[in-house]
C-alpha atoms as a PDB file:
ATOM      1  CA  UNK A   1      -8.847  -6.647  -4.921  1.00  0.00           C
ATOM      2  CA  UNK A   2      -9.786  -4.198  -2.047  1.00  0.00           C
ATOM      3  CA  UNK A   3     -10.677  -7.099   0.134  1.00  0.00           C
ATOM      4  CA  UNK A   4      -7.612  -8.440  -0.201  1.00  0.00           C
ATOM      5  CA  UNK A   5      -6.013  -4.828   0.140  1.00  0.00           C
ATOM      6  CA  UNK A   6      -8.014  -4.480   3.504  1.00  0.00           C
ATOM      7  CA  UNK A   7      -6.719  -8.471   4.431  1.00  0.00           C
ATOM      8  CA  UNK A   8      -2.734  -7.427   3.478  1.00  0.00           C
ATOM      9  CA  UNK A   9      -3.318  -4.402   5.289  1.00  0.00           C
ATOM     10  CA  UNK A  10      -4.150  -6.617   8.592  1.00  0.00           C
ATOM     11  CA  UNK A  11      -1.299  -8.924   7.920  1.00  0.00           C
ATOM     12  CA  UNK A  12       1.012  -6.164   7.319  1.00  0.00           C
ATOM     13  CA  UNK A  13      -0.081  -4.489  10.952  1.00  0.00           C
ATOM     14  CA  UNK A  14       0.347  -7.940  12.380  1.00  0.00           C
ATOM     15  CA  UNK A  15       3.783  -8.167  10.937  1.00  0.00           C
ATOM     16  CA  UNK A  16       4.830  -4.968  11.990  1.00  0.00           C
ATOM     17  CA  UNK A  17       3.526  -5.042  15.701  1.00  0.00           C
ATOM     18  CA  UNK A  18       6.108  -8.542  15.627  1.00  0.00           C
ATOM     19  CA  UNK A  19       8.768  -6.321  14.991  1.00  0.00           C
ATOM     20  CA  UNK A  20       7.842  -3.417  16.752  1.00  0.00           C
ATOM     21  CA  UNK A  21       8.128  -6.182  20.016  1.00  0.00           C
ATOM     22  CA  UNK A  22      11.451  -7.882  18.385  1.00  0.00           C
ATOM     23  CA  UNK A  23      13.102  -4.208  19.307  1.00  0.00           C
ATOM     24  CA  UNK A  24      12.604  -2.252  15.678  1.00  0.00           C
ATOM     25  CA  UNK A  25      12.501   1.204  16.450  1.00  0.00           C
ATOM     26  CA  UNK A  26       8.763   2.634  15.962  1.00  0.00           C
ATOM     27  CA  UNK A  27      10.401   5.515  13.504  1.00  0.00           C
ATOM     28  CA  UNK A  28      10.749   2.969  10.865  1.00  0.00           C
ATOM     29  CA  UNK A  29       7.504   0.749  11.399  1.00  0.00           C
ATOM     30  CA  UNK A  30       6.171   3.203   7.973  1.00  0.00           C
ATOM     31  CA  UNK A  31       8.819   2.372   6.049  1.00  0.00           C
ATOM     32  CA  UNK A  32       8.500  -1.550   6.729  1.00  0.00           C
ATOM     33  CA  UNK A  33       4.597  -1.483   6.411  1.00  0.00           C
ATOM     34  CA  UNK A  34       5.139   0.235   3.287  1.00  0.00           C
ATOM     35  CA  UNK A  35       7.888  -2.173   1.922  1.00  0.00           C
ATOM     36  CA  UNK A  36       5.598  -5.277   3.322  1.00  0.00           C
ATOM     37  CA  UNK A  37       2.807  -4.138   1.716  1.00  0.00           C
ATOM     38  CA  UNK A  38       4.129  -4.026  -1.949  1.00  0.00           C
ATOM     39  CA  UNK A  39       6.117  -7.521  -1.122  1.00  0.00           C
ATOM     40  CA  UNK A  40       2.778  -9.249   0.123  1.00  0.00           C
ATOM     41  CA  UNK A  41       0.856  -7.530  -2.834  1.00  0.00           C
ATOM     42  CA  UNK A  42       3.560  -9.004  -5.518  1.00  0.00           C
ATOM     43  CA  UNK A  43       3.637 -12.550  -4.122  1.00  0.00           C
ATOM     44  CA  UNK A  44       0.265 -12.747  -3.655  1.00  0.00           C
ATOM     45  CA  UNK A  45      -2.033 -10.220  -5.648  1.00  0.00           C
ATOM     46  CA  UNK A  46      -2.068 -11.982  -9.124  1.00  0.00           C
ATOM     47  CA  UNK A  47      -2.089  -8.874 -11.149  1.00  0.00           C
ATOM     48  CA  UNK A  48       0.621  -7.288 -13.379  1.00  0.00           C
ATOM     49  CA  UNK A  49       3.104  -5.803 -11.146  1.00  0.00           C
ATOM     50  CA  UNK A  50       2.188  -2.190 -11.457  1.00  0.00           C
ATOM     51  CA  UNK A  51      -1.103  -2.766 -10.198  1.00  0.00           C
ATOM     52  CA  UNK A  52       0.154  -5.261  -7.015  1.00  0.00           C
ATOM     53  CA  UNK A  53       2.676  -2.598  -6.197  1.00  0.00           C
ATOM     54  CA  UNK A  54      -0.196   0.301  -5.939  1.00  0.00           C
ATOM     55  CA  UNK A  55      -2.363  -1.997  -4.298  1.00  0.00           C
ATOM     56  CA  UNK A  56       0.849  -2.878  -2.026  1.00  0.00           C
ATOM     57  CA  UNK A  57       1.275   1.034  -1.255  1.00  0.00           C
ATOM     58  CA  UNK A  58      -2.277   0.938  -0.307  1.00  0.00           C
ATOM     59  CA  UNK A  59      -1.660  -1.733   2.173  1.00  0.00           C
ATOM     60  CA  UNK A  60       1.203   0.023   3.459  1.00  0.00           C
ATOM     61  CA  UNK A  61      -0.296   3.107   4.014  1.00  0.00           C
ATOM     62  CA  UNK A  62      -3.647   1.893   5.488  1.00  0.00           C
ATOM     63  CA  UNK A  63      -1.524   0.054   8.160  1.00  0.00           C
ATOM     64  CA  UNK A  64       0.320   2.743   9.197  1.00  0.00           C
ATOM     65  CA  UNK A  65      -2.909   4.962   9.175  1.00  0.00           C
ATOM     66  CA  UNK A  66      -4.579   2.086  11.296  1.00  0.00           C
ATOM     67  CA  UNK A  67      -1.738   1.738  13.592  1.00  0.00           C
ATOM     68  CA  UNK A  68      -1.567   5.832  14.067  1.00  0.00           C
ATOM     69  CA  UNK A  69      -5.245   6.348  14.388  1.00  0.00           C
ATOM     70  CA  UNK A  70      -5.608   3.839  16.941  1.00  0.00           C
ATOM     71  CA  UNK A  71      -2.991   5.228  18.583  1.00  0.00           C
ATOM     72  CA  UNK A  72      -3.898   8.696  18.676  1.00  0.00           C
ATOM     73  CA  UNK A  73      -7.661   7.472  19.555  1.00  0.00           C
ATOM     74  CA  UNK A  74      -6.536   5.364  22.644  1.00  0.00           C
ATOM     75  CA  UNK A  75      -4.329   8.059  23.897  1.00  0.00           C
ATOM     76  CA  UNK A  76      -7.156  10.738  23.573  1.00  0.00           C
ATOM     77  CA  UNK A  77      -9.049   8.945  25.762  1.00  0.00           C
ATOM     78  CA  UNK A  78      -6.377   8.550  28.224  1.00  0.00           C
ATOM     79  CA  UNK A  79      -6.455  12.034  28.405  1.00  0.00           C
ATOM     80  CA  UNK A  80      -9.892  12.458  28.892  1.00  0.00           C
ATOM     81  CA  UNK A  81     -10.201   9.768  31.714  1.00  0.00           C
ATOM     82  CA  UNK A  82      -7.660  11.785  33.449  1.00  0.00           C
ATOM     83  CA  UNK A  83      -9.021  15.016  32.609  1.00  0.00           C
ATOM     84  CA  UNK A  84     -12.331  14.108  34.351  1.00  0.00           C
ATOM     85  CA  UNK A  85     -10.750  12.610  37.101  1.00  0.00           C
ATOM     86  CA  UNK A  86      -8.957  16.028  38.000  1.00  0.00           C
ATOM     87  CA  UNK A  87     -12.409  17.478  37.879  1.00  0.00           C
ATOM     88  CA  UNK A  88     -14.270  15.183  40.403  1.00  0.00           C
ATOM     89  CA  UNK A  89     -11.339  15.150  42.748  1.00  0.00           C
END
């Protein structure tokens, strides 16, 4: 099941950057990874429903924690290209 954890948590990033360009505001992008997560996980997971809505949270989670990380990484180096080009100037 943590394959298809990992694959959920891709869709559910997918899903969410659809929104994100449909106009949601980015506050709530956690809320609806979170809430797709446990929806793809019940429809799709095959398990008793306890265990496809913790595997759901997981998905959730990890695609907020992908989207942020990324975020934060790509940003960082924005910052660092424009450190070092105050440096050389």
């Amino acid at each position: 099941m943590i394959a298809e954890t990992a694959a959920m948590a891709g869709i559910v990033m997918g899903l969410a950057e659809a929104l994100k360009r449909l106009g949601l505001n980015r506050k709530y992008l956690p809320v609806v990874n979170l809430f797709t997560g446990v929806a793809a996980a019940v429809i799709w997971g095959g398990h008793e429903i306890k265990t496809s809505v913790f595997y759901g949270i997981m998905a959730g989670l990890s695609a907020s924690g992908l989207y942020s990380g990324g975020k934060n990484t790509v940003e960082g180096l924005q910052m660092a290209r424009k450190a070092k080009g105050d440096f050389e100037k």
